[in-house]
PDB file of N, CA and C in Angstrom:
ATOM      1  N   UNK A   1     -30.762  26.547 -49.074  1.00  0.00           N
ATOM      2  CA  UNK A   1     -30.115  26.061 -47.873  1.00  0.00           C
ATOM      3  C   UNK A   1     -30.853  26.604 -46.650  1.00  0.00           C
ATOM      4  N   UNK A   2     -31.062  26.337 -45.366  1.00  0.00           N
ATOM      5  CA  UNK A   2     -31.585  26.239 -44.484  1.00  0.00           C
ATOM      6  C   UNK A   2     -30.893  26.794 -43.598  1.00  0.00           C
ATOM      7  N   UNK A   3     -31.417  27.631 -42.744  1.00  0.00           N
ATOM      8  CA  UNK A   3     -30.657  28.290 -41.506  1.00  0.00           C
ATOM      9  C   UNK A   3     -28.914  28.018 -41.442  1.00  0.00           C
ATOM     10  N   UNK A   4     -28.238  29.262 -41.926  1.00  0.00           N
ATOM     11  CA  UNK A   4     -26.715  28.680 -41.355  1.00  0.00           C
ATOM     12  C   UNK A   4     -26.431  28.931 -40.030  1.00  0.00           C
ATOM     13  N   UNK A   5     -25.086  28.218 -39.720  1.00  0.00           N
ATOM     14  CA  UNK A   5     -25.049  28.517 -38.352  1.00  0.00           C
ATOM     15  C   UNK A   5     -23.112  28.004 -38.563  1.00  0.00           C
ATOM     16  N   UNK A   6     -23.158  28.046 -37.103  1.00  0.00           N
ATOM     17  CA  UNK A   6     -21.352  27.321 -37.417  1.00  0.00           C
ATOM     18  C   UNK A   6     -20.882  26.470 -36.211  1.00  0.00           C
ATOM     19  N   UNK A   7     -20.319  25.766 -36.567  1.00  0.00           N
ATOM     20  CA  UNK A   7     -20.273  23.801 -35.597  1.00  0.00           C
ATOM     21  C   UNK A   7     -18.831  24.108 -35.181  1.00  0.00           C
ATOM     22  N   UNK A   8     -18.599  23.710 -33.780  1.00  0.00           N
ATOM     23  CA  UNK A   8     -16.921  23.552 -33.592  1.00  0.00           C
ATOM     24  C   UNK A   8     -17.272  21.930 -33.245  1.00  0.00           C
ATOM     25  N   UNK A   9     -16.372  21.637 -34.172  1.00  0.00           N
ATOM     26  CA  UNK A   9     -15.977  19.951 -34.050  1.00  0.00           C
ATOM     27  C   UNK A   9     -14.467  19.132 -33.666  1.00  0.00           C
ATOM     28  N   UNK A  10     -14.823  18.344 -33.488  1.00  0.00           N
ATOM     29  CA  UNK A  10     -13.483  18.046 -32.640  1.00  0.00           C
ATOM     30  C   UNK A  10     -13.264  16.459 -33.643  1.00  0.00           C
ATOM     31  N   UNK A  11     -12.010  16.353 -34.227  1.00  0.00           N
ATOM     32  CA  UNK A  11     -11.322  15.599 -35.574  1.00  0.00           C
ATOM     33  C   UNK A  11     -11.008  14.360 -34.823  1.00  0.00           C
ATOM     34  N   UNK A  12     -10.703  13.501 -35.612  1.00  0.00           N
ATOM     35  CA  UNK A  12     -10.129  12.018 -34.783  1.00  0.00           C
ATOM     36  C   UNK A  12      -8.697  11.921 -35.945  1.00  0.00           C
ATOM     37  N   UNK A  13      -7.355  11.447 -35.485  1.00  0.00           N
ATOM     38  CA  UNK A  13      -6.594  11.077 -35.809  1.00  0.00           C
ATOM     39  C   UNK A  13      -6.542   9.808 -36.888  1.00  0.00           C
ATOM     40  N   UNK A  14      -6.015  10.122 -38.382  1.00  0.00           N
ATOM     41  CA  UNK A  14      -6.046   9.147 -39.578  1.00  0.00           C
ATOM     42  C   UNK A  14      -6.226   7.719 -39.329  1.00  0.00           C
ATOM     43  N   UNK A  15      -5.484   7.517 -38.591  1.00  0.00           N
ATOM     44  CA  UNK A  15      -6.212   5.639 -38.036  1.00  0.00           C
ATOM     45  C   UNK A  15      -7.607   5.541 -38.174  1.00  0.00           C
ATOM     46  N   UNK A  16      -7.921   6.203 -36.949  1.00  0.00           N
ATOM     47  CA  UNK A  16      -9.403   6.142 -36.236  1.00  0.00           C
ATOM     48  C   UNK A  16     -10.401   6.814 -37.256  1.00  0.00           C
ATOM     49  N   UNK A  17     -10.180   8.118 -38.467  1.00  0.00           N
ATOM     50  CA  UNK A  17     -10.881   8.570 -39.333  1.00  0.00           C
ATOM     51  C   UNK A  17     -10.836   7.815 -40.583  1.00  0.00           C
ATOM     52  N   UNK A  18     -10.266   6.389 -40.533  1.00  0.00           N
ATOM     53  CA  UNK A  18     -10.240   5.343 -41.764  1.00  0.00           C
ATOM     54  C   UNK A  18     -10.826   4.341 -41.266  1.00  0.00           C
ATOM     55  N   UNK A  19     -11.058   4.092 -40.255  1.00  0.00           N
ATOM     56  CA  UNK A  19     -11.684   2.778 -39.140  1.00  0.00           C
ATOM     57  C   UNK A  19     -13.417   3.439 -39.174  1.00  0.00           C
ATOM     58  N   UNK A  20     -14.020   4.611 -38.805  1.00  0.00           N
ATOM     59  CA  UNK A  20     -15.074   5.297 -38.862  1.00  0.00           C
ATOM     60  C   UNK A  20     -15.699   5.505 -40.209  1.00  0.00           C
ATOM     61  N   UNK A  21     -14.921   5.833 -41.175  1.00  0.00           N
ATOM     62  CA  UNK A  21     -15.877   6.001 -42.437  1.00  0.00           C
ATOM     63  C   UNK A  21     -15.805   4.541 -43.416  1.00  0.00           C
ATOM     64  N   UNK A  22     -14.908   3.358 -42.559  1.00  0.00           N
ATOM     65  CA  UNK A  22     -15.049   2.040 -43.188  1.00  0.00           C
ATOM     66  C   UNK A  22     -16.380   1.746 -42.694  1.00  0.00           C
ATOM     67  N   UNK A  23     -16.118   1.936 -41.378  1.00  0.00           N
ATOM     68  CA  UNK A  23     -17.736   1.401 -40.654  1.00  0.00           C
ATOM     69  C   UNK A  23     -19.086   1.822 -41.747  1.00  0.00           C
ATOM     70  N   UNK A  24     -18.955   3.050 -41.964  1.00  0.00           N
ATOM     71  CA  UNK A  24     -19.815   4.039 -42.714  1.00  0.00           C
ATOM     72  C   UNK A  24     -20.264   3.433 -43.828  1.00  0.00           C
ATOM     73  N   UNK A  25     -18.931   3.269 -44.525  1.00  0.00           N
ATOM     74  CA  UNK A  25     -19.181   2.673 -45.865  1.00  0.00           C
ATOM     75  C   UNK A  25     -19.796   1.312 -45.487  1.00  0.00           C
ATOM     76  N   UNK A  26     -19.502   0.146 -44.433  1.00  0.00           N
ATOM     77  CA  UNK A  26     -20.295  -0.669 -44.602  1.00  0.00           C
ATOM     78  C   UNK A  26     -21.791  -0.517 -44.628  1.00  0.00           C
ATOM     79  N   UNK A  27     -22.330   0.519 -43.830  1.00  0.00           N
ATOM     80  CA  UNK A  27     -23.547   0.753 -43.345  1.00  0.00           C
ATOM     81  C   UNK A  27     -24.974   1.299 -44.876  1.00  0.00           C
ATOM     82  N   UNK A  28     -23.534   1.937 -45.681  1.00  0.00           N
ATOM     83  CA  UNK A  28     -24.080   2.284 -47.088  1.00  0.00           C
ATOM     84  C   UNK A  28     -24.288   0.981 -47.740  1.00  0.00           C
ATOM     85  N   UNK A  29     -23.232   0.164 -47.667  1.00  0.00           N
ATOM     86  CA  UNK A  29     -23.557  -0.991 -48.658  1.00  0.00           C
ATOM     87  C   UNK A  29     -24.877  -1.789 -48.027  1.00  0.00           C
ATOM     88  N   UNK A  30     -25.116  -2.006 -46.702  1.00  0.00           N
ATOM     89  CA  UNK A  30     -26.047  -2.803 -45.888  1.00  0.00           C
ATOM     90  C   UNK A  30     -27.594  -2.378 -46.577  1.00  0.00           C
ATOM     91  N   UNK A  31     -27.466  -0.778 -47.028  1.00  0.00           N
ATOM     92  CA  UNK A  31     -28.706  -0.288 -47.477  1.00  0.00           C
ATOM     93  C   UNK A  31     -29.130   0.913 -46.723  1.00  0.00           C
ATOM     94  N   UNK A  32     -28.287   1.237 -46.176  1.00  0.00           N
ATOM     95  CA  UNK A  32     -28.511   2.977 -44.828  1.00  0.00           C
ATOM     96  C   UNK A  32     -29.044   3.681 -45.781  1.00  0.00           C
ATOM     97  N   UNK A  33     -29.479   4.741 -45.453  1.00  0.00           N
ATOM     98  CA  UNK A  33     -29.304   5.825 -46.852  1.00  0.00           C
ATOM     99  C   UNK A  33     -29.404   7.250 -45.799  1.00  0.00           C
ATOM    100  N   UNK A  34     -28.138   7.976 -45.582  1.00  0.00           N
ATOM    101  CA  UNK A  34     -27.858   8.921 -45.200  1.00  0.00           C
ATOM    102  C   UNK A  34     -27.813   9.633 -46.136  1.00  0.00           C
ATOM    103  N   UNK A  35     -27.587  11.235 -44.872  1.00  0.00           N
ATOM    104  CA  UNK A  35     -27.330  12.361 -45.395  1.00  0.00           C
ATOM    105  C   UNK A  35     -26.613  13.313 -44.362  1.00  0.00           C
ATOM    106  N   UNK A  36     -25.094  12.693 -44.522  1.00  0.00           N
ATOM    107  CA  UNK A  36     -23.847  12.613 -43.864  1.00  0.00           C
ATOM    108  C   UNK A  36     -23.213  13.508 -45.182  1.00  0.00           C
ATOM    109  N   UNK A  37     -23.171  14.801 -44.353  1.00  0.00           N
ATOM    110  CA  UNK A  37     -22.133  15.475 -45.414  1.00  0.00           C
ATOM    111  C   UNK A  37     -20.406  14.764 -46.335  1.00  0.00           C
ATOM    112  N   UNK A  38     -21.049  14.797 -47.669  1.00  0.00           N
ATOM    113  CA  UNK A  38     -19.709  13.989 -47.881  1.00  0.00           C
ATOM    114  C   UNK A  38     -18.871  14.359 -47.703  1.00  0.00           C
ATOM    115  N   UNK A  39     -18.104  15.952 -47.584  1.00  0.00           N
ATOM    116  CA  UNK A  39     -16.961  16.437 -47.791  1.00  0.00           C
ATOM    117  C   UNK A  39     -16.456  17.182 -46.409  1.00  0.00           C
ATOM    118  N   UNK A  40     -16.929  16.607 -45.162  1.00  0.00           N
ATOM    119  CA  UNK A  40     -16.460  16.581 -43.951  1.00  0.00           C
ATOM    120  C   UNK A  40     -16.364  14.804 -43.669  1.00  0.00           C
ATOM    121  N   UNK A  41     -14.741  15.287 -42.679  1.00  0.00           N
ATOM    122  CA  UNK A  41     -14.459  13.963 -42.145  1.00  0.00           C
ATOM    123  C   UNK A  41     -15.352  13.734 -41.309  1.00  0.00           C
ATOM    124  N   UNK A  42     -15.472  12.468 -40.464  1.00  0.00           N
ATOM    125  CA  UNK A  42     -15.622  11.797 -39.199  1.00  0.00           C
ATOM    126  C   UNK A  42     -15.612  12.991 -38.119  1.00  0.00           C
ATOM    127  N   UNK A  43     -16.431  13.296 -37.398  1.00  0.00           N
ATOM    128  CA  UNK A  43     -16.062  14.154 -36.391  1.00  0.00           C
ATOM    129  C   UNK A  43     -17.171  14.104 -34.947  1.00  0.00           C
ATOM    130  N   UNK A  44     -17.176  14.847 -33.793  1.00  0.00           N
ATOM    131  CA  UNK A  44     -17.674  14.989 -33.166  1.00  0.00           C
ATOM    132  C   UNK A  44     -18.458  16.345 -32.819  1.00  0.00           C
ATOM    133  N   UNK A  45     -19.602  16.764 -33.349  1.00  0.00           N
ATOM    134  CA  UNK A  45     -19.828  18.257 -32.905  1.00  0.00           C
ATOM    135  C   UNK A  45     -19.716  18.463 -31.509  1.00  0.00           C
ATOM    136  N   UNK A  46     -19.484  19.176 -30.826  1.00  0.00           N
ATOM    137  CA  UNK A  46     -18.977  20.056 -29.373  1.00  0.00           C
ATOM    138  C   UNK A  46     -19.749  20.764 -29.692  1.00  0.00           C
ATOM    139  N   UNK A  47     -20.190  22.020 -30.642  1.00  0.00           N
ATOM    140  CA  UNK A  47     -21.635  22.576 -30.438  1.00  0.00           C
ATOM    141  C   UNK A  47     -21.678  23.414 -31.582  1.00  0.00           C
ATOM    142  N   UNK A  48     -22.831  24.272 -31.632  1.00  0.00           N
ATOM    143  CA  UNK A  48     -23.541  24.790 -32.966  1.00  0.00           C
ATOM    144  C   UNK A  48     -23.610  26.648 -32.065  1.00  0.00           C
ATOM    145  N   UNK A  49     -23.217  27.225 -33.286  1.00  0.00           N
ATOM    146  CA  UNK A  49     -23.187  28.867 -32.432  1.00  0.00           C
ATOM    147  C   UNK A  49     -23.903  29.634 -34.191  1.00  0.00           C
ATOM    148  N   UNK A  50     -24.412  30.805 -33.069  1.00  0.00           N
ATOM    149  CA  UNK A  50     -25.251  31.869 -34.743  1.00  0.00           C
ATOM    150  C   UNK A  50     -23.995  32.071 -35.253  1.00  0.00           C
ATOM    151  N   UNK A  51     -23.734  32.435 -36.563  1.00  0.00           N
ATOM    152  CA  UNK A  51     -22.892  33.015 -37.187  1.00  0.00           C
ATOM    153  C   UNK A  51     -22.869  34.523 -36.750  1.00  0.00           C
ATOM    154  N   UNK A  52     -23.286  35.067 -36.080  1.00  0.00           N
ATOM    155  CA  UNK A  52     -22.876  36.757 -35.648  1.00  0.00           C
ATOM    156  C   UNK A  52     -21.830  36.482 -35.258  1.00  0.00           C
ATOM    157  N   UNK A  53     -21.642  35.185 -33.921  1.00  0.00           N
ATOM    158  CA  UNK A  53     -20.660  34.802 -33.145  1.00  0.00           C
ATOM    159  C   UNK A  53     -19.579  34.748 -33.655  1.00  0.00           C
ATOM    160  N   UNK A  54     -19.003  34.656 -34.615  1.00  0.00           N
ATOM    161  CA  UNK A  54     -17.784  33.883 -35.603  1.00  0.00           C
ATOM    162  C   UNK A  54     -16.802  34.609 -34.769  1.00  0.00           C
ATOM    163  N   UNK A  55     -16.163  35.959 -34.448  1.00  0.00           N
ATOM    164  CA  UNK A  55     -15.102  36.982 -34.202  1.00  0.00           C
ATOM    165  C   UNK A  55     -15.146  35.625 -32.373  1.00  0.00           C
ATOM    166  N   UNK A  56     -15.887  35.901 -32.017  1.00  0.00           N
ATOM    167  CA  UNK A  56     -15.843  35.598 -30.167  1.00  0.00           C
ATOM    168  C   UNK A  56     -15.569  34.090 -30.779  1.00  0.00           C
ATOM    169  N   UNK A  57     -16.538  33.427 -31.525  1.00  0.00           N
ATOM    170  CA  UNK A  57     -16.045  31.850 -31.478  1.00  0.00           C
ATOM    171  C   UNK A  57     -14.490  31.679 -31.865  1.00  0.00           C
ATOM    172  N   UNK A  58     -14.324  32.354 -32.819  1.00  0.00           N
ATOM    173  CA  UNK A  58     -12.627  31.946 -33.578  1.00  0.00           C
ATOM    174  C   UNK A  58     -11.701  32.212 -32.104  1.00  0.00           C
ATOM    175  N   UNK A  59     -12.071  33.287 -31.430  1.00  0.00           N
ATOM    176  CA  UNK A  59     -11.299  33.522 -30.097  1.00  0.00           C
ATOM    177  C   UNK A  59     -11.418  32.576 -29.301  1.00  0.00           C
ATOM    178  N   UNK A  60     -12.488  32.284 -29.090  1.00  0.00           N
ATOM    179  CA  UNK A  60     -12.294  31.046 -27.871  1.00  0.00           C
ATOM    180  C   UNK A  60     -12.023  29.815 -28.387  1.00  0.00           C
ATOM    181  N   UNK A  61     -12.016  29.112 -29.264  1.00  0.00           N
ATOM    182  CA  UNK A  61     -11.394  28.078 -30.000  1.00  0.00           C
ATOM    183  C   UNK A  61     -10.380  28.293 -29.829  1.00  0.00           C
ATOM    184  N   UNK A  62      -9.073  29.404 -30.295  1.00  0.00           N
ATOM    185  CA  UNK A  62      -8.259  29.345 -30.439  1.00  0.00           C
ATOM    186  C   UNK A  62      -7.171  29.297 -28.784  1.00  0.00           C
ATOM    187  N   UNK A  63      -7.840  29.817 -28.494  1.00  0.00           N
ATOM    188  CA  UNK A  63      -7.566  29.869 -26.686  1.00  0.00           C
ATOM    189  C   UNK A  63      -8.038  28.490 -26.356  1.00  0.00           C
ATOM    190  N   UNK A  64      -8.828  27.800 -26.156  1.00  0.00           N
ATOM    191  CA  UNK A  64      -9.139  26.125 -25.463  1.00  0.00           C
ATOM    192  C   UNK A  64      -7.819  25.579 -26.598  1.00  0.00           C
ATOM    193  N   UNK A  65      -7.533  25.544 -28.119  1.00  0.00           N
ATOM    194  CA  UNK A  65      -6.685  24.745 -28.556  1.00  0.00           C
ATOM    195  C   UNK A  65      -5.445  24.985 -27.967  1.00  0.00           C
ATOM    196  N   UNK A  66      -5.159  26.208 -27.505  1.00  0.00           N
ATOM    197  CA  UNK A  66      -3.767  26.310 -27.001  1.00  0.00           C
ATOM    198  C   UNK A  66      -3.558  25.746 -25.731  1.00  0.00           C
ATOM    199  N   UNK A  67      -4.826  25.344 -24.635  1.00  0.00           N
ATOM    200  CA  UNK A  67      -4.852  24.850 -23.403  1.00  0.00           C
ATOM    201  C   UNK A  67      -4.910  23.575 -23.718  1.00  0.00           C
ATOM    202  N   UNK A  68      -5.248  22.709 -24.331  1.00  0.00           N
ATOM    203  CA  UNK A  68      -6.176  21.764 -23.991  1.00  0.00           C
ATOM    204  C   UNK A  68      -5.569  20.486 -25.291  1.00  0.00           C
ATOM    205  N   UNK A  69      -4.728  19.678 -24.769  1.00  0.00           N
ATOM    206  CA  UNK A  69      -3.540  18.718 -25.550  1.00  0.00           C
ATOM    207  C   UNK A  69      -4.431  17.608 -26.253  1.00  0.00           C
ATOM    208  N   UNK A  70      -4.341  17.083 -26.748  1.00  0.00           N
ATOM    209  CA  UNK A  70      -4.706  15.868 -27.396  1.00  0.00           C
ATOM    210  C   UNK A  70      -4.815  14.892 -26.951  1.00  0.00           C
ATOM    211  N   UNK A  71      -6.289  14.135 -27.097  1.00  0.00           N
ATOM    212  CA  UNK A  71      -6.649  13.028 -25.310  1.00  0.00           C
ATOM    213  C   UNK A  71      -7.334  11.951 -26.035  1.00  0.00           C
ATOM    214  N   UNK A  72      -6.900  10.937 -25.518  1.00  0.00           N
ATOM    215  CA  UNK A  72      -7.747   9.287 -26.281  1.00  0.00           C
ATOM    216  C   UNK A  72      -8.763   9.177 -25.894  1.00  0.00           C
ATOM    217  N   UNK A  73     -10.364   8.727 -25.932  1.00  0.00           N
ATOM    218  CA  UNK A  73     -11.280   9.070 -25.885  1.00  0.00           C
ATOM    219  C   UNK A  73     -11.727   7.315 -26.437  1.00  0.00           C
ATOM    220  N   UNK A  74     -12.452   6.701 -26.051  1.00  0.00           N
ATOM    221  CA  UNK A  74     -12.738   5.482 -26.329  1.00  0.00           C
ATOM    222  C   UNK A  74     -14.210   5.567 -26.321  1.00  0.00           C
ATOM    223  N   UNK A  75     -14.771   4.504 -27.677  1.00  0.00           N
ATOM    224  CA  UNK A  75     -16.184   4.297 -27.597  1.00  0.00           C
ATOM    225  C   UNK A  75     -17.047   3.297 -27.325  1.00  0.00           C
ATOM    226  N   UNK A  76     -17.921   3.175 -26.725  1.00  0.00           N
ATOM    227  CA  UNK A  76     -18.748   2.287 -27.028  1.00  0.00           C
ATOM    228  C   UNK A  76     -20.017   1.782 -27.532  1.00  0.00           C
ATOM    229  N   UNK A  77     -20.314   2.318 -28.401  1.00  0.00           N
ATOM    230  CA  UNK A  77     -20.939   2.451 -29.201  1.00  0.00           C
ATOM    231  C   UNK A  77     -21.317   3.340 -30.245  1.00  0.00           C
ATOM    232  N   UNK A  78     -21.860   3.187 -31.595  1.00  0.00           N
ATOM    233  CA  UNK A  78     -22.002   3.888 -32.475  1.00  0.00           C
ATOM    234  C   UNK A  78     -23.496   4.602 -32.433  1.00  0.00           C
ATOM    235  N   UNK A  79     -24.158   5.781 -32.677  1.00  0.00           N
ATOM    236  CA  UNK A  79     -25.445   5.895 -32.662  1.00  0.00           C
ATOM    237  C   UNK A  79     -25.618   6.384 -34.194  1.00  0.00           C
ATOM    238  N   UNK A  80     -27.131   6.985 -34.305  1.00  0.00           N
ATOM    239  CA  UNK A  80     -27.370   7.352 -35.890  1.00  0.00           C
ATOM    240  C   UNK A  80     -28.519   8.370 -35.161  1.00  0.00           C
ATOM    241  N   UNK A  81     -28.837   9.068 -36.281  1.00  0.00           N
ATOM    242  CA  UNK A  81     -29.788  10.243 -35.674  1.00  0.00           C
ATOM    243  C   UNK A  81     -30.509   9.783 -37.349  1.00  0.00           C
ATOM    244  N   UNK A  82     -32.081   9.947 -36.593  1.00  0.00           N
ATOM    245  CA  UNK A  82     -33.383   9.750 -37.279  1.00  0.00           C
ATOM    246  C   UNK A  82     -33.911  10.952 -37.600  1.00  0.00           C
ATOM    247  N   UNK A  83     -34.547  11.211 -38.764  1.00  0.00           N
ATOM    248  CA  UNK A  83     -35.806  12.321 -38.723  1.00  0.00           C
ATOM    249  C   UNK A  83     -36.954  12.134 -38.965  1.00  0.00           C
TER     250      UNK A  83
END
């Protein structure tokens, strides 16, 4: 495995996380060929921190979740990341 590190991501509500990995799945059948972790949902990374960080990250996560309510967020468009 390759450099760890640790992602705070931000979840989408069961509707919208069955509407996103339908899309997905079409994109597999079309002939995509990712490497989309299977055993994470749909999500948005907000950002990538060293793992030393973990004690300060779990703190400030937990402090923005207690501020910061649940907000609709609309898209327009889908992207894909290349390597």
């Amino acid at each position: 495995m390759e450099k760890k590190f640790l992602c705070v991501m931000a979840g989408y509500d069961d509707k919208t996380e069955q509407h996103l990995a339908a899309l997905q799945n079409r994109l597999y059948e079309e002939g995509f060929i990712g490497t989309h972790t299977k055993d994470l949902p749909q999500h948005i990374t907000l950002g990538t921190f060293p793992v030393v960080e973990e004690n300060e990250l779990i703190s400030l996560v937990t402090q923005v979740s207690r501020e910061i309510k649940p907000f609709e967020i609309t898209f327009n468009h889908i992207g894909e990341f290349w390597q």
